[in-house]
C-alpha atoms as a PDB file:
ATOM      1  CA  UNK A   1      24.660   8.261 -14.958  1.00  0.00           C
ATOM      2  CA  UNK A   2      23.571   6.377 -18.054  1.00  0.00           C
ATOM      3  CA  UNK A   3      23.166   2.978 -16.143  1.00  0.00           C
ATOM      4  CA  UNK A   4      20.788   5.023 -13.541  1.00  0.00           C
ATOM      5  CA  UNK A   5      18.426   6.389 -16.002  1.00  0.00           C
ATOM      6  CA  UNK A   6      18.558   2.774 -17.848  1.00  0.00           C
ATOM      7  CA  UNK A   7      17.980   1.117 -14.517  1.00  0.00           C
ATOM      8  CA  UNK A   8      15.461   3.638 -13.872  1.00  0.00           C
ATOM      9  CA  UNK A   9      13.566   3.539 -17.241  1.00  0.00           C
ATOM     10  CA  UNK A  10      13.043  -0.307 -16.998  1.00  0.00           C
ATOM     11  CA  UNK A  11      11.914  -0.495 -13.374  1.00  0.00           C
ATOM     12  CA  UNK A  12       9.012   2.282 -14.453  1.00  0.00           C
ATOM     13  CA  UNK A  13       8.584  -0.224 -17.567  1.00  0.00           C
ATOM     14  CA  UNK A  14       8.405  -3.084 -15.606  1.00  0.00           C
ATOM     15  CA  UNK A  15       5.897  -1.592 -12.980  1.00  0.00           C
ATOM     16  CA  UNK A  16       3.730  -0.464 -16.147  1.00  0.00           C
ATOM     17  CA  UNK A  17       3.489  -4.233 -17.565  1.00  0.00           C
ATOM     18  CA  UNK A  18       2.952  -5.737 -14.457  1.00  0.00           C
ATOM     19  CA  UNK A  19       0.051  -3.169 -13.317  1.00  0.00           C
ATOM     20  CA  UNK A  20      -3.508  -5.024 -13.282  1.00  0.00           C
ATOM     21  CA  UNK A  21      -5.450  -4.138 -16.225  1.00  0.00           C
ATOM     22  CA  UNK A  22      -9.543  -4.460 -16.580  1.00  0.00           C
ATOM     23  CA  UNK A  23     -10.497  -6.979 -17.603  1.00  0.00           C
ATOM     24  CA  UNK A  24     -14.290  -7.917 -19.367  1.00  0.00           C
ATOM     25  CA  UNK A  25     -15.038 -11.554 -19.693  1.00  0.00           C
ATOM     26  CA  UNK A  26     -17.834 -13.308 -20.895  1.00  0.00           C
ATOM     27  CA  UNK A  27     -19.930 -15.310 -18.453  1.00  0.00           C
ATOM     28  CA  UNK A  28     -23.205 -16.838 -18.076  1.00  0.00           C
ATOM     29  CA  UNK A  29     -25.732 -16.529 -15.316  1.00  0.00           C
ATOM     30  CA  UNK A  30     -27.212 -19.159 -13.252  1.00  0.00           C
ATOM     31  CA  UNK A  31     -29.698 -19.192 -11.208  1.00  0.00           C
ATOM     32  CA  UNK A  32     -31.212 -22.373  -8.832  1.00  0.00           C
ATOM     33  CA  UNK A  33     -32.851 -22.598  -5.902  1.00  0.00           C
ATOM     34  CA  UNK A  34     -29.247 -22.298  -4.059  1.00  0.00           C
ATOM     35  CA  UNK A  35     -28.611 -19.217  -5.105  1.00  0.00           C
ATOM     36  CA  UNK A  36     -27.265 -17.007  -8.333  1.00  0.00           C
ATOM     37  CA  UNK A  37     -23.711 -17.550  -9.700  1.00  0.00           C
ATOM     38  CA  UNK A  38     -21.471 -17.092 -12.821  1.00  0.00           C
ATOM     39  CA  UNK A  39     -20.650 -19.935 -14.878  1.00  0.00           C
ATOM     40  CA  UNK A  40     -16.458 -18.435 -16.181  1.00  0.00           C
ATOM     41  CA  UNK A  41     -14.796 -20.581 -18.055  1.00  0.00           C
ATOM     42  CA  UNK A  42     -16.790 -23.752 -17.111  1.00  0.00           C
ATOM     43  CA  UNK A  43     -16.820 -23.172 -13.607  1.00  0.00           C
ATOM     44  CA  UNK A  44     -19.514 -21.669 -11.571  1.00  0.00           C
ATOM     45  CA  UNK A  45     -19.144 -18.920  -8.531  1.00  0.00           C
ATOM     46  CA  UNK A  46     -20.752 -17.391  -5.806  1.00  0.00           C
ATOM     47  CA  UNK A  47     -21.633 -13.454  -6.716  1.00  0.00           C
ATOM     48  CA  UNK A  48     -21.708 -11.840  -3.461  1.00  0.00           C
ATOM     49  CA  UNK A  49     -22.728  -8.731  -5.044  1.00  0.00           C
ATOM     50  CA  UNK A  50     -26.033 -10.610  -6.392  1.00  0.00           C
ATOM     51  CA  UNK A  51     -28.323  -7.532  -6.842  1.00  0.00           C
ATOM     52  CA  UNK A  52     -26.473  -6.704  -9.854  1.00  0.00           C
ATOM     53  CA  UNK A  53     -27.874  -9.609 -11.862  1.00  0.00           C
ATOM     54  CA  UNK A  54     -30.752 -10.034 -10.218  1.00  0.00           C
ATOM     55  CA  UNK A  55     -32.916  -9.359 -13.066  1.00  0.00           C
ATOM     56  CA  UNK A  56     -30.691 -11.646 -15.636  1.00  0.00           C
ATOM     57  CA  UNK A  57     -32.656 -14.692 -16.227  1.00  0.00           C
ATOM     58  CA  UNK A  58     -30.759 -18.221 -15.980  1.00  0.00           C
ATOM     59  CA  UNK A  59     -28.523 -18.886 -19.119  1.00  0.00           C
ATOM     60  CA  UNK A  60     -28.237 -15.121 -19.709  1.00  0.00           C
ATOM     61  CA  UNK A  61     -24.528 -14.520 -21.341  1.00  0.00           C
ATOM     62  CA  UNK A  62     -23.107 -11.074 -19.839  1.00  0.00           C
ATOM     63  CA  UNK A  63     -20.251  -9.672 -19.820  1.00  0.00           C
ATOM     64  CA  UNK A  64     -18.066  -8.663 -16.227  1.00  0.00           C
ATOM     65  CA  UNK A  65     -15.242  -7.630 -14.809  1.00  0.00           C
ATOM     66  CA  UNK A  66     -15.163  -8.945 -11.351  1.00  0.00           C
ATOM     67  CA  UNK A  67     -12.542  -9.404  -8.613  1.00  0.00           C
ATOM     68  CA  UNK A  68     -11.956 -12.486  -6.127  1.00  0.00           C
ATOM     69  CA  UNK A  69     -13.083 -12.233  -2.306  1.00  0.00           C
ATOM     70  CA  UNK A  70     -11.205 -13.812  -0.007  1.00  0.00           C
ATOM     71  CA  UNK A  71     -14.044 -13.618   2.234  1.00  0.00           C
ATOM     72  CA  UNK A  72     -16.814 -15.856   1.957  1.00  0.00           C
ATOM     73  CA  UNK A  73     -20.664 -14.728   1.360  1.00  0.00           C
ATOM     74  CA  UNK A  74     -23.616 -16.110   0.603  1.00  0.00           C
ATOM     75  CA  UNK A  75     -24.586 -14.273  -2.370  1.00  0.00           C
ATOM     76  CA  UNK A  76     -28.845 -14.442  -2.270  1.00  0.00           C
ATOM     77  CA  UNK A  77     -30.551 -16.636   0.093  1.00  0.00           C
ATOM     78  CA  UNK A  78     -31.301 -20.031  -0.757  1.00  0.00           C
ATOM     79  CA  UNK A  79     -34.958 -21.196  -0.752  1.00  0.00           C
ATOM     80  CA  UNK A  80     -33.384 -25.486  -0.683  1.00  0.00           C
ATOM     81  CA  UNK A  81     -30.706 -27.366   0.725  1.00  0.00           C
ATOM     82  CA  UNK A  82     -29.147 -28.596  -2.612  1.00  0.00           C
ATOM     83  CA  UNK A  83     -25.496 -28.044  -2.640  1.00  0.00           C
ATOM     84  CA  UNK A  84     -23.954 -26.330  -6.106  1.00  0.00           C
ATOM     85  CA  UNK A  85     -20.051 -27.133  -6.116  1.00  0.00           C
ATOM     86  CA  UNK A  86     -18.708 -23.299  -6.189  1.00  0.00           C
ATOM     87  CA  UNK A  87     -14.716 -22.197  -7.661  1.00  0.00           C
ATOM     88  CA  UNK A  88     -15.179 -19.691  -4.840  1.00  0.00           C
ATOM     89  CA  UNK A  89     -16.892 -15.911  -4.547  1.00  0.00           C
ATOM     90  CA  UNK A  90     -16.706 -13.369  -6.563  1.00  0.00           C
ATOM     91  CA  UNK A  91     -17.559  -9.381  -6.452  1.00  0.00           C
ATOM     92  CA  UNK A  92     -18.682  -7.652  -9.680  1.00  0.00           C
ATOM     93  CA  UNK A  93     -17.280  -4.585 -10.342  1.00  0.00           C
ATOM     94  CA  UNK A  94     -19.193  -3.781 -13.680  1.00  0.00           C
ATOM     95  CA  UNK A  95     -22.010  -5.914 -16.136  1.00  0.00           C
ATOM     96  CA  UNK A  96     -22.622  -4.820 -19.073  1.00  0.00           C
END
């Protein structure tokens, strides 16, 4: 019995640690005629949630806590055919 609620106790602990937690990071906006991104931890993404920064200006710090897609998007609409090396696309879930 005591090797059941052991067992059971660290399974529930385990679970608990392993559990996403939110997560705010610091990030700065950019913003060029290819679209907007986020510039975290010296890389830059796609935001494919754009309208939530749309009236940050370029260089703007913010802080976010954002999730990867798996699915591609095109965040705003470019106005040139410049290409801006992405990490990949991300959706915001909050900016403060």
């Amino acid at each position: 019995m005591r090797k059941n609620v052991f067992l059971l106790v660290a399974m529930v602990l385990l679970i608990g640690v392993s559990c996403k937690k939110e997560r705010n990071v610091n990030a700065k906006v950019v913003k060029d005629c290819t679209g907007i991104y986020l510039n975290i931890g010296g890389s830059d993404y796609v935001v494919c949630n754009a309208e939530l920064i749309l009236r940050k200006k370029d260089g703007d710090a913010v802080t976010v806590t954002y999730k990867p897609s798996k699915l591609e998007c095109t965040g705003s609409v470019p106005t040139c055919k410049t290409k801006h090396e992405t990490a990949g696309w991300i959706l915001l879930e909050k900016v403060n």
